[in-house]
N, C-alpha and C. Protein backbone atom coordinates (compact mmCIF):
# COMPACT_ATOMS: atom_id res chain seq x y z
N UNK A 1 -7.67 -9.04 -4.64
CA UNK A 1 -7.99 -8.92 -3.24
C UNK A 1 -8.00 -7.45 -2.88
N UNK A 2 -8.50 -7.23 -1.63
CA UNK A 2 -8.56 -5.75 -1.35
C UNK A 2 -9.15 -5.32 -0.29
N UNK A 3 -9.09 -4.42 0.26
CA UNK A 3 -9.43 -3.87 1.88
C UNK A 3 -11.15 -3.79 1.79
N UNK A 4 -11.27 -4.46 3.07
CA UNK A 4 -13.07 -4.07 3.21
C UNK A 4 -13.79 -2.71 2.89
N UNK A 5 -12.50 -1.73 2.98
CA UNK A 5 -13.52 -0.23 3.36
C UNK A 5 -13.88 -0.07 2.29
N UNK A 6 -14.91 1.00 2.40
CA UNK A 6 -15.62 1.23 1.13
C UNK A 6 -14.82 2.12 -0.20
N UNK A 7 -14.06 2.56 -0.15
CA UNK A 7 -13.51 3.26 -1.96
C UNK A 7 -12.90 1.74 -2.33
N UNK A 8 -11.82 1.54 -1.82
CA UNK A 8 -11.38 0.29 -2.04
C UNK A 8 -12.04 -0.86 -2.43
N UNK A 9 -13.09 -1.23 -1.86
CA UNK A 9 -13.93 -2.44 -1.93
C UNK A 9 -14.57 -1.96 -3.42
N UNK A 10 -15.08 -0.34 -3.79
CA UNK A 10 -15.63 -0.39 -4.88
C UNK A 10 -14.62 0.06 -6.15
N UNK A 11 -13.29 0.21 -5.33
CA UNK A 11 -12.46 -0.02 -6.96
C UNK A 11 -12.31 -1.50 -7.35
N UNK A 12 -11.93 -2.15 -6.48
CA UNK A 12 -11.95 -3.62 -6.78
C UNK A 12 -13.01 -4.01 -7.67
N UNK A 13 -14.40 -3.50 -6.97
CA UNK A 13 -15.43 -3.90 -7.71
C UNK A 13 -15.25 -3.94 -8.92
N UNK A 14 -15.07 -2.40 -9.29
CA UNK A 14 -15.05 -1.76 -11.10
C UNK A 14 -13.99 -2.63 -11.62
N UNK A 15 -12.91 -2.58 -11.27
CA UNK A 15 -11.42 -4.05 -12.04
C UNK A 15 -12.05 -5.45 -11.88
N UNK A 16 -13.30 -5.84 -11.03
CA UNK A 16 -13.49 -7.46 -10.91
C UNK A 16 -14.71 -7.24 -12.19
N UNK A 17 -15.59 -6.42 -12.54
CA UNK A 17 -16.48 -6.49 -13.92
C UNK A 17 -15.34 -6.35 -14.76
N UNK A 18 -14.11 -5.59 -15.18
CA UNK A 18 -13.71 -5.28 -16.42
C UNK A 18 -12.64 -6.89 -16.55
N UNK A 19 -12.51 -7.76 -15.60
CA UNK A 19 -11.98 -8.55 -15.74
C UNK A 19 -12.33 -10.09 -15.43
N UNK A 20 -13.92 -10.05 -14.69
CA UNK A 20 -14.47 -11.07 -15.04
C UNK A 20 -13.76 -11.63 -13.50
N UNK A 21 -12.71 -11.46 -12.66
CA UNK A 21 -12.88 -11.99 -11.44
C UNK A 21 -13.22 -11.78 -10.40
N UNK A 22 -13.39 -12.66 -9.58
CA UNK A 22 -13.82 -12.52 -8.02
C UNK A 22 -12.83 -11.41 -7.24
N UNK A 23 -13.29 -10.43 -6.25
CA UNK A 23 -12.38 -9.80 -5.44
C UNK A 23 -12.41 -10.83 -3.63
N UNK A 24 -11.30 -10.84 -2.97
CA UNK A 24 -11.13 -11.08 -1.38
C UNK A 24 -10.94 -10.11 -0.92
N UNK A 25 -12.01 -9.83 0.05
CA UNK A 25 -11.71 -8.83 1.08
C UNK A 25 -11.10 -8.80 2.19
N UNK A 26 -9.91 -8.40 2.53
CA UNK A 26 -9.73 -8.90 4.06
C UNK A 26 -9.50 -7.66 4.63
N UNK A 27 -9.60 -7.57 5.93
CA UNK A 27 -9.80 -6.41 6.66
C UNK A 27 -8.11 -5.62 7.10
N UNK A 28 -7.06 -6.65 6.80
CA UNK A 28 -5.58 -6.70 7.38
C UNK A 28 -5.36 -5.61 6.09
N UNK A 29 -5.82 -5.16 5.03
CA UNK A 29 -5.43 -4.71 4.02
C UNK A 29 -6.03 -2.95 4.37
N UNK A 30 -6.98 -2.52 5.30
CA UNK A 30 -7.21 -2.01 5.47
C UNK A 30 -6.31 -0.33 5.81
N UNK A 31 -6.74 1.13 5.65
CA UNK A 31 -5.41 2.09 6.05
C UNK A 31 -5.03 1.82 7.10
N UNK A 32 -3.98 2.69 7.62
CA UNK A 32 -3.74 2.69 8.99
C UNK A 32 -4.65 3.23 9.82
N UNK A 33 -4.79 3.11 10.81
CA UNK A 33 -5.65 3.34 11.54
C UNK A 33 -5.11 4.80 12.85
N UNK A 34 -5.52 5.74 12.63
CA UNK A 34 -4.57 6.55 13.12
C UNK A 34 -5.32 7.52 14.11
N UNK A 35 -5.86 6.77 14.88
CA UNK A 35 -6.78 7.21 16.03
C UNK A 35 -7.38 8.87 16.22
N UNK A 36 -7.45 9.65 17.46
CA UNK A 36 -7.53 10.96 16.76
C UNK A 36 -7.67 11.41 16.07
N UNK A 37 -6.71 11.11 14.96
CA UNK A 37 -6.12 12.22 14.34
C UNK A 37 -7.34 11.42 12.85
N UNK A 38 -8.41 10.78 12.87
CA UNK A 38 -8.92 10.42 11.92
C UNK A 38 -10.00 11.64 12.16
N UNK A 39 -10.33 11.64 10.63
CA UNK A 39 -11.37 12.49 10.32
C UNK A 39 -10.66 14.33 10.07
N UNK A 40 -9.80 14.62 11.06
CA UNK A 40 -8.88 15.78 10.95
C UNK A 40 -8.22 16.28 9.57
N UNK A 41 -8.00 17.34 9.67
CA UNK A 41 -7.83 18.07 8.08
C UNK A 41 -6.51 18.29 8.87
N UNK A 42 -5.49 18.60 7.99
CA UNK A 42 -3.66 18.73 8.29
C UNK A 42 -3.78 20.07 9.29
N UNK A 43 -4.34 21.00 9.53
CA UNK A 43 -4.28 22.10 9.45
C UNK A 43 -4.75 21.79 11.08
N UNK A 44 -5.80 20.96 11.44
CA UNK A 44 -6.00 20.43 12.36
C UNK A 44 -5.24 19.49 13.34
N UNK A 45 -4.69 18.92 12.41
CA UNK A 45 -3.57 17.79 13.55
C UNK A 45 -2.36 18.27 13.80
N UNK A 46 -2.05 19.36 12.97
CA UNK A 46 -0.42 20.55 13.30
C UNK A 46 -1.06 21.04 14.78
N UNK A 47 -2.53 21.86 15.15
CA UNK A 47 -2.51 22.47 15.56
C UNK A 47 -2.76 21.76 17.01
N UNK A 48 -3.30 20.27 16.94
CA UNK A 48 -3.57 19.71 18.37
C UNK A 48 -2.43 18.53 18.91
N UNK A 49 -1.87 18.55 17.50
CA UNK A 49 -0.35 17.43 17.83
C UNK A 49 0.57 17.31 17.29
N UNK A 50 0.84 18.80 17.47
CA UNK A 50 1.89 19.48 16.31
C UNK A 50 3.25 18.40 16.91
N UNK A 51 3.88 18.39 18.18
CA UNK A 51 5.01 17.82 18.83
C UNK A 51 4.90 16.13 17.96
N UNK A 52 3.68 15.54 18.37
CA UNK A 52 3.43 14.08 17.50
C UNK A 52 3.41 14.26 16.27
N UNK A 53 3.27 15.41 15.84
CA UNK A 53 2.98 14.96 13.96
C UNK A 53 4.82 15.72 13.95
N UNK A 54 5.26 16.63 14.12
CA UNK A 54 6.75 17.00 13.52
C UNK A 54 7.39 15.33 14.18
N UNK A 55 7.50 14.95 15.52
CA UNK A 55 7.94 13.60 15.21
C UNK A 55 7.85 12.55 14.40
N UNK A 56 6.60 12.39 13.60
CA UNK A 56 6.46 11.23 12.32
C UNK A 56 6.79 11.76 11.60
N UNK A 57 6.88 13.23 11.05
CA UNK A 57 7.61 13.49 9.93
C UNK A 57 8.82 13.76 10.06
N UNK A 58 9.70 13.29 11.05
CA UNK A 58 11.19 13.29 11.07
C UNK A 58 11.53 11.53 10.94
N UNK A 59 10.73 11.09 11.20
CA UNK A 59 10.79 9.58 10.69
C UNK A 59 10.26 8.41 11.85
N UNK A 60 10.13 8.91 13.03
CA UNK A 60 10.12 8.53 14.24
C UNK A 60 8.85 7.64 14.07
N UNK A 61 8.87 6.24 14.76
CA UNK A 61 8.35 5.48 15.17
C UNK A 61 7.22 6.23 15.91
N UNK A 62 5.43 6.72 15.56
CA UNK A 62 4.61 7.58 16.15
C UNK A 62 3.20 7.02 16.15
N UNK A 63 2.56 6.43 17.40
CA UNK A 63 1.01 5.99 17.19
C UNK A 63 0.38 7.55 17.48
N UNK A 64 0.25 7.80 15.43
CA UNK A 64 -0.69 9.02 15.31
C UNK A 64 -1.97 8.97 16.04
N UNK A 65 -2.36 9.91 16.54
CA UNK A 65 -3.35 9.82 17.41
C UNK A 65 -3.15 8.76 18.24
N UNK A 66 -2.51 7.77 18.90
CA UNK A 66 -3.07 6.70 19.76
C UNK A 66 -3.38 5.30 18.79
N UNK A 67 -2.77 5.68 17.47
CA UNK A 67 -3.35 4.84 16.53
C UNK A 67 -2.45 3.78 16.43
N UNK A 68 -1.80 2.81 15.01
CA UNK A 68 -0.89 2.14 14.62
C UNK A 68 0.47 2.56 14.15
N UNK A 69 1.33 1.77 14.16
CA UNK A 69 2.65 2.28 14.15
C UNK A 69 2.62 1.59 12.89
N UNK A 70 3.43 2.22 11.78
CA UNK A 70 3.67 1.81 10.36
C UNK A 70 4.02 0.79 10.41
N UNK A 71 4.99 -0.14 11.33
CA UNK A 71 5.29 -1.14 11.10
C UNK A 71 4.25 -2.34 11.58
N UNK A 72 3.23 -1.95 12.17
CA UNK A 72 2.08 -2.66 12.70
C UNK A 72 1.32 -2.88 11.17
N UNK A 73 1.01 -1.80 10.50
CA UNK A 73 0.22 -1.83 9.64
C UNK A 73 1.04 -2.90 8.18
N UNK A 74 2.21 -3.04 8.29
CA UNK A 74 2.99 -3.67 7.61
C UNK A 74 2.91 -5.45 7.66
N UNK A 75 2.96 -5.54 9.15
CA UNK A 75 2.98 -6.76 10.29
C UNK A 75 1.44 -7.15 9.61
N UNK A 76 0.49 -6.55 9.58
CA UNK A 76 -1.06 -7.13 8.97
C UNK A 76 -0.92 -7.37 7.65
N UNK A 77 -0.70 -6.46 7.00
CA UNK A 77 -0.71 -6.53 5.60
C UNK A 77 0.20 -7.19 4.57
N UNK A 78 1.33 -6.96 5.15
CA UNK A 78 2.32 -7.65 3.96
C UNK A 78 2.06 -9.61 3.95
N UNK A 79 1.83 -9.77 4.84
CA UNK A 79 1.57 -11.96 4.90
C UNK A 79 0.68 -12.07 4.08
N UNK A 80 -0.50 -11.10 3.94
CA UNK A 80 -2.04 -11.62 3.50
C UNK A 80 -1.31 -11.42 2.20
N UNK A 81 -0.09 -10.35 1.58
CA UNK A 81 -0.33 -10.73 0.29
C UNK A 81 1.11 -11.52 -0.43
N UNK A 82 1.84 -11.63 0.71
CA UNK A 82 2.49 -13.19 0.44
C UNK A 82 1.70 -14.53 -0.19
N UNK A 83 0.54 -14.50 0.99
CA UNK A 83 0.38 -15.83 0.89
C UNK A 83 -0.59 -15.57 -0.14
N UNK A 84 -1.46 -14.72 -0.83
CA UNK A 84 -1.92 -14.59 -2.40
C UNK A 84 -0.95 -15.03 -3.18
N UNK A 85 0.16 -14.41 -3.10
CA UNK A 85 1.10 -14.00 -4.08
C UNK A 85 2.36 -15.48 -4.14
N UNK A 86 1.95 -16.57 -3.03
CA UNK A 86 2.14 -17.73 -3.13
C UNK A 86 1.42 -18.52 -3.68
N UNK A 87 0.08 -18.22 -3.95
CA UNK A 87 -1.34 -19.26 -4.55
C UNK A 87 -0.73 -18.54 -6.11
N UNK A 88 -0.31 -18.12 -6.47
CA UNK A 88 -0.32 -17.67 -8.02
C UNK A 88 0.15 -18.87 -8.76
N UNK A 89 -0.16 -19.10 -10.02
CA UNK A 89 0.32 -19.36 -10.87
C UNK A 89 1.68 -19.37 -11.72
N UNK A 90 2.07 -19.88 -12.17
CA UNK A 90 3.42 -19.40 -12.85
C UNK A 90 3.01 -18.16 -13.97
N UNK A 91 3.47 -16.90 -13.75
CA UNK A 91 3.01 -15.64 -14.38
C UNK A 91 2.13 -15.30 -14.45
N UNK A 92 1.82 -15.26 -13.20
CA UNK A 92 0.16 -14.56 -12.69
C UNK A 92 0.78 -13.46 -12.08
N UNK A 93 -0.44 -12.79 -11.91
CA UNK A 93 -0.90 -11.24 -11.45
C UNK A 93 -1.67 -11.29 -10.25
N UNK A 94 -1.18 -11.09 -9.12
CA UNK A 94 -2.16 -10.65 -8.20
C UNK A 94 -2.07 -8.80 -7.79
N UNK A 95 -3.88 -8.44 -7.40
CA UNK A 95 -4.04 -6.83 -8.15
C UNK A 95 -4.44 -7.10 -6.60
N UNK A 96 -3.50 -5.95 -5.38
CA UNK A 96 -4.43 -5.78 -3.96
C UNK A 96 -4.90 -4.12 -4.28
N UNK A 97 -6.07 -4.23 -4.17
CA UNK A 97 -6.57 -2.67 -4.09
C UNK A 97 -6.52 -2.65 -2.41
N UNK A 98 -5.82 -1.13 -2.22
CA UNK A 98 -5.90 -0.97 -0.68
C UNK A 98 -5.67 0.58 -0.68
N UNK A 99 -5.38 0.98 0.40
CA UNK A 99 -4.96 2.47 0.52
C UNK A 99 -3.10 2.98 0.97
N UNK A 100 -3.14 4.22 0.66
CA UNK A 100 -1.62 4.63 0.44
C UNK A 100 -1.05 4.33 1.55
N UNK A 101 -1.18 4.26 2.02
CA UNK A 101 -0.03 4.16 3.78
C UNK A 101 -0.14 2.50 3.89
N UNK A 102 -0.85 1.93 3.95
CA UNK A 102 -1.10 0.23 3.90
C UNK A 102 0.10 -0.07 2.81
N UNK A 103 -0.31 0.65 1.75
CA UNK A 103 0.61 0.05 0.55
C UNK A 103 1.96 0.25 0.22
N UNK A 104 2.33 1.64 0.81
CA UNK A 104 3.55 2.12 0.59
C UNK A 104 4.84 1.01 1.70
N UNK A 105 3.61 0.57 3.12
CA UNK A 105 4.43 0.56 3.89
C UNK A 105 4.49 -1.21 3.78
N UNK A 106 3.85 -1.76 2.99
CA UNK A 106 3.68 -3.37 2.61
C UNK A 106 4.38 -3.31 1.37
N UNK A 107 4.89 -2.57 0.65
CA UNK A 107 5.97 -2.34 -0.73
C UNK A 107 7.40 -2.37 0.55
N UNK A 108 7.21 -1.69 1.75
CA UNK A 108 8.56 -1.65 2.51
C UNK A 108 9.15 -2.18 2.60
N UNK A 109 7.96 -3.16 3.21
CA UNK A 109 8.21 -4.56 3.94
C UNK A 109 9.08 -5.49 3.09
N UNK A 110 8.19 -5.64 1.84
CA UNK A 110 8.07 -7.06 0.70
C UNK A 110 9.76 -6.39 0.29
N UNK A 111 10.14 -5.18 0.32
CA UNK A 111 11.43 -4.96 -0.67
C UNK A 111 12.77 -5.14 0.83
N UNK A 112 12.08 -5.38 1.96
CA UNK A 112 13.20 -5.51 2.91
C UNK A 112 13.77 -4.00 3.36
N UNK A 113 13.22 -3.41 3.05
CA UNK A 113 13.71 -1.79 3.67
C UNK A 113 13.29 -1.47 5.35
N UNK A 114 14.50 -1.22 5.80
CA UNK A 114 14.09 -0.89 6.90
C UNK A 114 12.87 0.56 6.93
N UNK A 115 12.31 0.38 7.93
CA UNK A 115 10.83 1.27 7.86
C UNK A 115 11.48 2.42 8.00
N UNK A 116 12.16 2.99 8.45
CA UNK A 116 12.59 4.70 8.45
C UNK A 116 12.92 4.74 7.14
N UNK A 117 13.24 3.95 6.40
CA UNK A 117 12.95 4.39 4.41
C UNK A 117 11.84 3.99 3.86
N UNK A 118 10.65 3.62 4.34
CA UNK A 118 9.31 3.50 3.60
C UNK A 118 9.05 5.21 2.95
N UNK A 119 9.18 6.22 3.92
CA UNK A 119 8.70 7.23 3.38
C UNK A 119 9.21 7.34 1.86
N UNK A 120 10.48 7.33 1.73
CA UNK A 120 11.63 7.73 0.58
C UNK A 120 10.57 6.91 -0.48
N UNK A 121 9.59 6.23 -0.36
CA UNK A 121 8.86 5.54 -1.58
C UNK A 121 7.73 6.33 -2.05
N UNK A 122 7.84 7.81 -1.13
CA UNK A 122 6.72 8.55 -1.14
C UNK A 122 5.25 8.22 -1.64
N UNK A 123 4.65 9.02 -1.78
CA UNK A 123 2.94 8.90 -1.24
C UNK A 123 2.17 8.03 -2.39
N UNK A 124 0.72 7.70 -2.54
CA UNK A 124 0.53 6.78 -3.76
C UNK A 124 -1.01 7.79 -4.07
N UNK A 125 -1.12 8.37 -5.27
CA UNK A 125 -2.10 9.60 -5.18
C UNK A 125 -3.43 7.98 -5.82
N UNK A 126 -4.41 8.57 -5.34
CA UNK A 126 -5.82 7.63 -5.71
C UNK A 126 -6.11 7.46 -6.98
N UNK A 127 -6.61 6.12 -6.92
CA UNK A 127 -6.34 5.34 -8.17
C UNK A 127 -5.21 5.58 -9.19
N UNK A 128 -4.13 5.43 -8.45
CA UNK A 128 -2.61 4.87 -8.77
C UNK A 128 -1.89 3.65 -8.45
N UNK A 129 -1.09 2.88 -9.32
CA UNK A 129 -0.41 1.75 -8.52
C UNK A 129 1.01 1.51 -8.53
N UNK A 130 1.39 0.90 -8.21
CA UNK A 130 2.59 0.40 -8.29
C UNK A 130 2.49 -1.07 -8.69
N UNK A 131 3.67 -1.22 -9.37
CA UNK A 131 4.03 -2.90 -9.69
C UNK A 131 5.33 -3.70 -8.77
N UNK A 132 4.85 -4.37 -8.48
CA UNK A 132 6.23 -5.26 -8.31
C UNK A 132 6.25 -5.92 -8.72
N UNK A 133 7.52 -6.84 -9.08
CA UNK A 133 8.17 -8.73 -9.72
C UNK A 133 9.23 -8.92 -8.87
N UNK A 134 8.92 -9.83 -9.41
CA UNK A 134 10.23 -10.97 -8.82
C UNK A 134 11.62 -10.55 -9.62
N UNK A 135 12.71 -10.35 -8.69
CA UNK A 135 14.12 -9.92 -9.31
C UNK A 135 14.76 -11.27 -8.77
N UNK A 136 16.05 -11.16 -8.59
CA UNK A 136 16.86 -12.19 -8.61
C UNK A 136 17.21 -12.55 -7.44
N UNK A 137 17.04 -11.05 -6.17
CA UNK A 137 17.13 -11.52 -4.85
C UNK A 137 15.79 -11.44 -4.20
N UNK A 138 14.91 -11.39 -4.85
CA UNK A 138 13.45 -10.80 -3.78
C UNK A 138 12.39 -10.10 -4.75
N UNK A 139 11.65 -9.52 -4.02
CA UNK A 139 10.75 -8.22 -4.56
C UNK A 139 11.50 -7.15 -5.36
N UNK A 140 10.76 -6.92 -6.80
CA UNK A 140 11.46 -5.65 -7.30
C UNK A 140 10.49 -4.73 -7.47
N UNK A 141 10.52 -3.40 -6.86
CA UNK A 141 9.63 -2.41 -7.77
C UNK A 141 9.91 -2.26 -8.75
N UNK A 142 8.95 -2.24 -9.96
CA UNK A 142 8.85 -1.97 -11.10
C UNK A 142 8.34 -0.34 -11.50
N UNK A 143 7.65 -0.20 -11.13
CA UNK A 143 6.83 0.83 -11.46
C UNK A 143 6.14 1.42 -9.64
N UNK A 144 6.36 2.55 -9.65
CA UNK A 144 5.94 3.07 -7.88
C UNK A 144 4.41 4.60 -9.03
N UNK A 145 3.40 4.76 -8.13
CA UNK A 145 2.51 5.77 -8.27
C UNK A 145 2.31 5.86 -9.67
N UNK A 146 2.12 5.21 -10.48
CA UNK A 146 1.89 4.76 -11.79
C UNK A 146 0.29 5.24 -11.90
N UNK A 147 0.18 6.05 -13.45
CA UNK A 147 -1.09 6.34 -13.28
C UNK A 147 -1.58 6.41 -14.89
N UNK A 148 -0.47 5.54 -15.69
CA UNK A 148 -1.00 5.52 -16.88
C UNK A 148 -0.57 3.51 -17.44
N UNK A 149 -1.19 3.24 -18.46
CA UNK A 149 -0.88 1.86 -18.35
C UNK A 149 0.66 2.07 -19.34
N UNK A 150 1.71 0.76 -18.53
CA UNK A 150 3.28 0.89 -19.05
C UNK A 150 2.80 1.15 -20.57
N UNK A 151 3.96 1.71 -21.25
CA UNK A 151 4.24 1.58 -22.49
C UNK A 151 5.35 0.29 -22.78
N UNK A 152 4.66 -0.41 -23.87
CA UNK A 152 5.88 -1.25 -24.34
C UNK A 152 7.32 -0.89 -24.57
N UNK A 153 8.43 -1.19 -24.18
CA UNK A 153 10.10 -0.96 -24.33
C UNK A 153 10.55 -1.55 -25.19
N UNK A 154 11.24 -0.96 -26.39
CA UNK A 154 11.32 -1.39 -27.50
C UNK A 154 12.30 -2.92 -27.11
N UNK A 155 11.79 -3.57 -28.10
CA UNK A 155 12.19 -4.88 -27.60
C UNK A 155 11.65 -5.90 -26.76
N UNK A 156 10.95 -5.15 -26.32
CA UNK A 156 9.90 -6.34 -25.24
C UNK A 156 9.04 -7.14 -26.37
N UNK A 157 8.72 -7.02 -27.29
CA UNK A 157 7.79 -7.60 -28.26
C UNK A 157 8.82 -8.77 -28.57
N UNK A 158 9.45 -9.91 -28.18
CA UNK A 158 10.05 -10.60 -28.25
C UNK A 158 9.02 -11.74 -27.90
């Protein structure tokens, strides 16, 4: 599954030929949406909302530009991939291609962290992923900004 917009929609693409499945698009998977301040280079949003941007980077609850609040973007995204991640199989894989702020802050959610520690999961650089599984109480990260495929751990060949 994976966000409508376009990089996203065409990484999905490239993983649905190398693997022969269908991608879902849903739009809840989409970045945040961060009004203003879209399209702006950093250098730009210091200089027109410097007071709003040093508040989100102290951790503060901030609709960048007029936009969504992290936990809004969480509130969309994290159900759509519950309820994938409920259609699975016994040891299935579900792959959401989406973007870094969607994902970091739907890893938040799924691990139960209150949102003033989403950042601490820091940023997810393009075409990188993270893994999660199932641990014993919940969601486990496995692997966060992953950009090479795991290596086997000796012993896993069991």
């Amino acid at each position: 599954m994976a966000s409508d917009l376009k990089r996203a929609s065409a990484t999905a693409a490239e993983l649905a030929a190398l693997t022969g499945h269908t991608v879902d698009h849903d739009s809840a998977l989409r970045e945040t949406y961060a009004g203003e301040w879209q399209g702006l280079t950093h250098d730009e949003i210091v200089g027109r909302y410097g007071e709003q941007y040093a508040a989100w980077k102290r951790g503060e609850p901030v609709r960048r530009g007029g936009g969504e609040l992290e936990t809004e973007v969480a509130d969309r995204a994290a159900p759509v991939v519950l309820e994938h991640a409920e259609k699975l199989p016994e040891d299935g894989t579900l792959v959401v291609v989406s973007h870094g702020g969607t994902i970091r802050t739907t890893i938040g959610r799924l691990l139960g962290l209150e949102a003033q520690h989403w950042e601490s999961l820091g940023g997810l650089s393009n075409c990188c992923w993270s893994v999660l599984g199932e641990g014993a109480r919940g969601w486990r990260l496995m692997e966060h900004n992953a950009g090479t495929l795991p290596e086997p751990v000796l012993g896993d060949d069991d």
